[in-house]
C-alpha atoms as a PDB file:
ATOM      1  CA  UNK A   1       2.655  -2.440 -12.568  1.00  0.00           C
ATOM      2  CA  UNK A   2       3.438  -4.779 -10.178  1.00  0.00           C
ATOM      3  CA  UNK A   3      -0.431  -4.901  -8.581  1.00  0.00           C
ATOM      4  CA  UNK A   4      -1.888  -5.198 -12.376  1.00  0.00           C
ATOM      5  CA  UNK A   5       0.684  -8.584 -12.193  1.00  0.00           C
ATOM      6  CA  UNK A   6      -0.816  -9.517  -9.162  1.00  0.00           C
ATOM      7  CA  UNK A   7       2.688  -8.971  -6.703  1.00  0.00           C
ATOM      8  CA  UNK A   8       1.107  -8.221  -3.483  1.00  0.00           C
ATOM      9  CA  UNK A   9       5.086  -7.566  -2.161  1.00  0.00           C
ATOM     10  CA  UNK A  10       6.113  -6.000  -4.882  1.00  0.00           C
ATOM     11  CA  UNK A  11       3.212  -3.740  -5.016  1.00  0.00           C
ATOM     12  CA  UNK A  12       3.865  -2.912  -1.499  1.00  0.00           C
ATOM     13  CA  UNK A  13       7.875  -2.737  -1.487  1.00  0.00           C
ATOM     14  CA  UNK A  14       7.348  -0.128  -4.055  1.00  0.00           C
ATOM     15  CA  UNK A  15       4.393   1.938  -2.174  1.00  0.00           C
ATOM     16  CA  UNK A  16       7.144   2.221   0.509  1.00  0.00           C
ATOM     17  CA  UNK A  17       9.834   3.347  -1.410  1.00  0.00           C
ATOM     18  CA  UNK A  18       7.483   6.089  -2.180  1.00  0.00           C
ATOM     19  CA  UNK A  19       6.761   6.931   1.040  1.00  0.00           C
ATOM     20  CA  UNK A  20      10.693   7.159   1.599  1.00  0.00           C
ATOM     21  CA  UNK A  21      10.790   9.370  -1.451  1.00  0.00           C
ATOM     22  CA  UNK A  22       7.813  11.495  -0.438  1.00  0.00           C
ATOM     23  CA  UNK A  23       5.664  10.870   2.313  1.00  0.00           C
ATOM     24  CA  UNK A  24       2.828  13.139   1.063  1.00  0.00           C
ATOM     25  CA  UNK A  25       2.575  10.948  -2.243  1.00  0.00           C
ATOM     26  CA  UNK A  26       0.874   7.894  -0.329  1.00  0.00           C
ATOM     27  CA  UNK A  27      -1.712   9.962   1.001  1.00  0.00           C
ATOM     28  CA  UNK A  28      -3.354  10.606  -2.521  1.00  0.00           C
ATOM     29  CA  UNK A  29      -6.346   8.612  -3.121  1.00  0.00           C
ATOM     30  CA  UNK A  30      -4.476   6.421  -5.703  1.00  0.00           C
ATOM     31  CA  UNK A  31      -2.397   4.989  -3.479  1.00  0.00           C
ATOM     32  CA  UNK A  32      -4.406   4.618  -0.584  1.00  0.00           C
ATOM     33  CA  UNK A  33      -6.841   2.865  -2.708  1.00  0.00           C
ATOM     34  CA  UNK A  34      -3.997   0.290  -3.533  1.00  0.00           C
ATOM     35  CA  UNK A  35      -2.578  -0.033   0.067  1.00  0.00           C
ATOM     36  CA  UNK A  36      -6.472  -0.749   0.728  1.00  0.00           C
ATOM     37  CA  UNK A  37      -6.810  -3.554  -2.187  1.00  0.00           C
ATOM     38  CA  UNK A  38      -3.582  -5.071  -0.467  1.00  0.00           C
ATOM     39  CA  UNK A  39      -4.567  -5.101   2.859  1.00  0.00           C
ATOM     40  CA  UNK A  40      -7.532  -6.307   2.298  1.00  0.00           C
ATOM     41  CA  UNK A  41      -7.317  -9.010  -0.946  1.00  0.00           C
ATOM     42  CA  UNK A  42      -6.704 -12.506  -0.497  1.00  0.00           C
ATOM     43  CA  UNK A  43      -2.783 -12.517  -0.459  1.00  0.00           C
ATOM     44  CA  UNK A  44      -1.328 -11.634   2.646  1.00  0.00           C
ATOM     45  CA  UNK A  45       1.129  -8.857   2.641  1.00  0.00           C
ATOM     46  CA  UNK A  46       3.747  -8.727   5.962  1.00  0.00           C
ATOM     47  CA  UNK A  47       3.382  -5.052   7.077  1.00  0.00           C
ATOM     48  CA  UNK A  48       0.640  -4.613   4.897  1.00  0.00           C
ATOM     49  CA  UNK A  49      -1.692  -2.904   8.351  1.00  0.00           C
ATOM     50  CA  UNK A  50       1.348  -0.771   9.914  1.00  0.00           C
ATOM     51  CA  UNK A  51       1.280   0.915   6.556  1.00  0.00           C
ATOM     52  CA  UNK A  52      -2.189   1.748   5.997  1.00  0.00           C
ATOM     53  CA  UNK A  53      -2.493   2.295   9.833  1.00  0.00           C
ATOM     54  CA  UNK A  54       0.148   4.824   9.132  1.00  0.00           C
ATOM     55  CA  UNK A  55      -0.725   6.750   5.955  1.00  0.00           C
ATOM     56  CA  UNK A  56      -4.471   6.879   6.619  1.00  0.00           C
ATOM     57  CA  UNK A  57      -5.577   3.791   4.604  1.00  0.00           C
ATOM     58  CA  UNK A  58      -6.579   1.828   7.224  1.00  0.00           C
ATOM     59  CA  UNK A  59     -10.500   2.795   8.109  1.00  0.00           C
ATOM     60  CA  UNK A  60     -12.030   1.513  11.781  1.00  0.00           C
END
């Protein structure tokens, strides 16, 4: 909800309380496709690369 809204730190407070939750979940290719639109859209996102460094988002 919050990424359809356009909250870049939203989106992203509530990818980590997922991976809190369950780590596995932000490995799916849903989420990593989101943790790769916020990483790499025009808003910028504190944490945003640790993240997607960490749960296999980040490519290169």
């Amino acid at each position: 909800m919050w990424h359809a809204l356009g909250n870049g730190r939203q989106t992203f407070a509530a990818l980590r309380r997922v991976e809190h939750e369950a780590p596995q979940e932000v490995r799916r290719p849903a989420l990593r496709a989101l943790t790769s639109d916020l990483l790499y859209g025009s808003a910028r996102v504190p944490g945003i690369r640790e993240f997607a460094a960490r749960t296999g988002a980040l490519t290169a």
